[in-house]
Protein backbone atom coordinates (compact mmCIF):
# COMPACT_ATOMS: atom_id res chain seq x y z
CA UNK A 1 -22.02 -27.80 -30.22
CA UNK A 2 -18.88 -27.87 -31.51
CA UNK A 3 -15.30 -27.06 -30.76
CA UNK A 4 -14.70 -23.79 -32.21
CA UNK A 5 -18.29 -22.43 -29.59
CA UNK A 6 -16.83 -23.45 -26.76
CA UNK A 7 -13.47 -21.93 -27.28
CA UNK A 8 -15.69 -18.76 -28.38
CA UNK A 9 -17.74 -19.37 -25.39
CA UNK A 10 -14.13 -19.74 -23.21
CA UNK A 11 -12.62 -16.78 -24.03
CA UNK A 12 -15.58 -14.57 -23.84
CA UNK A 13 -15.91 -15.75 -20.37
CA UNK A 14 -12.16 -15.16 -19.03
CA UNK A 15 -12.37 -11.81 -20.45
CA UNK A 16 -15.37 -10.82 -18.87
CA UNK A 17 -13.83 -12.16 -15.84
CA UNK A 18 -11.12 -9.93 -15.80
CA UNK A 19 -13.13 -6.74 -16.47
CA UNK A 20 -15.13 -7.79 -13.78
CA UNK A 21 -12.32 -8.46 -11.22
CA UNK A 22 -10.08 -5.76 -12.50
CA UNK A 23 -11.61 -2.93 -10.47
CA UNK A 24 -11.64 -4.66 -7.13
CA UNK A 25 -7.81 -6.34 -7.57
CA UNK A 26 -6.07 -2.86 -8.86
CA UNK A 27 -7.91 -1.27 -6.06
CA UNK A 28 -6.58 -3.83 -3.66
CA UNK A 29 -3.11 -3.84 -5.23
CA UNK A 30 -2.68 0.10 -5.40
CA UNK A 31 -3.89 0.47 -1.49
CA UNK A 32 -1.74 -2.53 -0.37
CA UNK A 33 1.71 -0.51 -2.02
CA UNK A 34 0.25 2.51 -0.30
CA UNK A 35 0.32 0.88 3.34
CA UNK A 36 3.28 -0.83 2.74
CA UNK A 37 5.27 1.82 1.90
CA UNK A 38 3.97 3.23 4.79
CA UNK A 39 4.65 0.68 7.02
CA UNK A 40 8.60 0.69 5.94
CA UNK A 41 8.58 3.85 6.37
CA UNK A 42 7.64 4.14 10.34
CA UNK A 43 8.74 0.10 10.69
CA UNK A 44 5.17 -0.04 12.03
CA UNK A 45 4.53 -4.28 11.08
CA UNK A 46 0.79 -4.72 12.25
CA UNK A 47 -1.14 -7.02 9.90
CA UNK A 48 -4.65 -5.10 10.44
CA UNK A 49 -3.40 -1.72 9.09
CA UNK A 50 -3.22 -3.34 5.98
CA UNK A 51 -6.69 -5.59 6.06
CA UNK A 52 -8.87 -2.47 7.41
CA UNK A 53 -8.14 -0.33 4.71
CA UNK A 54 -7.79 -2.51 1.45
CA UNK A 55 -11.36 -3.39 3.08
CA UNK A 56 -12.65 -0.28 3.10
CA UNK A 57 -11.48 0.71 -0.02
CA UNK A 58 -12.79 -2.78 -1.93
CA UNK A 59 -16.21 -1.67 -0.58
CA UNK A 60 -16.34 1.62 -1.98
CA UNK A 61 -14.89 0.16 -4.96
CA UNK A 62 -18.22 -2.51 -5.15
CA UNK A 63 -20.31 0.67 -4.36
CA UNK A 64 -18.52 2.57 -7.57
CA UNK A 65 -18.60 -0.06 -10.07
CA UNK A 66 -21.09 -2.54 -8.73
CA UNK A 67 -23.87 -2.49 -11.16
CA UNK A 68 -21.25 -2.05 -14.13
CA UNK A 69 -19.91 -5.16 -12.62
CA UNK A 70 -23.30 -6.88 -12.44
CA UNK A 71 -24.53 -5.51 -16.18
CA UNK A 72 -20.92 -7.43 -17.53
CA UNK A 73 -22.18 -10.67 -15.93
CA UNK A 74 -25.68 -10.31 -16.97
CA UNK A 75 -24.47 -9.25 -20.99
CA UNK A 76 -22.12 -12.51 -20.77
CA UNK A 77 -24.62 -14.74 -19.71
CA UNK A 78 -27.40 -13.30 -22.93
CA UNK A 79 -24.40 -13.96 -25.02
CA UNK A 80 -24.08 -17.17 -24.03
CA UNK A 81 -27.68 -18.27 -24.49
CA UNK A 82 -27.61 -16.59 -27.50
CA UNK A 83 -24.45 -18.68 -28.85
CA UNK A 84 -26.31 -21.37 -27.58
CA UNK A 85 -29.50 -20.86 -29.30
CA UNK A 86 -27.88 -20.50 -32.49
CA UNK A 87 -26.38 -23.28 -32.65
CA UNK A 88 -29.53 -25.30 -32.04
């Protein structure tokens, strides 16, 4: 196995990673801004208006794009064999 694999295998790997995390963090992100602009706007500071709802929302999210998630892993981890088999 050489050099040039594993990079190929690297990369394939952190971008997969990000498709598969991107859902759940821009979901997490976009509800956080919601609450806090919220929160300076009635100066209401309680910590689990913002953890009940990015919650909530990161579930439905997993519910939404779950087994898209789950199909990226399982196509990475073919690929990978497959880049592997090749090469022996």
């Amino acid at each position: 196995m050489d050099a040039g694999l594993l990079a190929e295998i690297f990369r394939d790997a952190v971008i997969t990673g990000f498709k598969v995390a991107g859902p759940i963090l821009i979901s997490s992100i976009l509800i956080g801004l919601i609450i806090s602009i919220i929160q300076a706007a009635t100066s209401i500071n309680e910590q689990t208006m913002t953890f009940v709802p990015k919650l909530i929302v990161i579930g439905i999210t997993l519910i939404i794009f779950g087994s898209w998630m789950l199909q990226q892993l399982v196509d990475l981890v073919f690929r990978i064999t497959e880049f592997i088999t090749v090469q022996l």
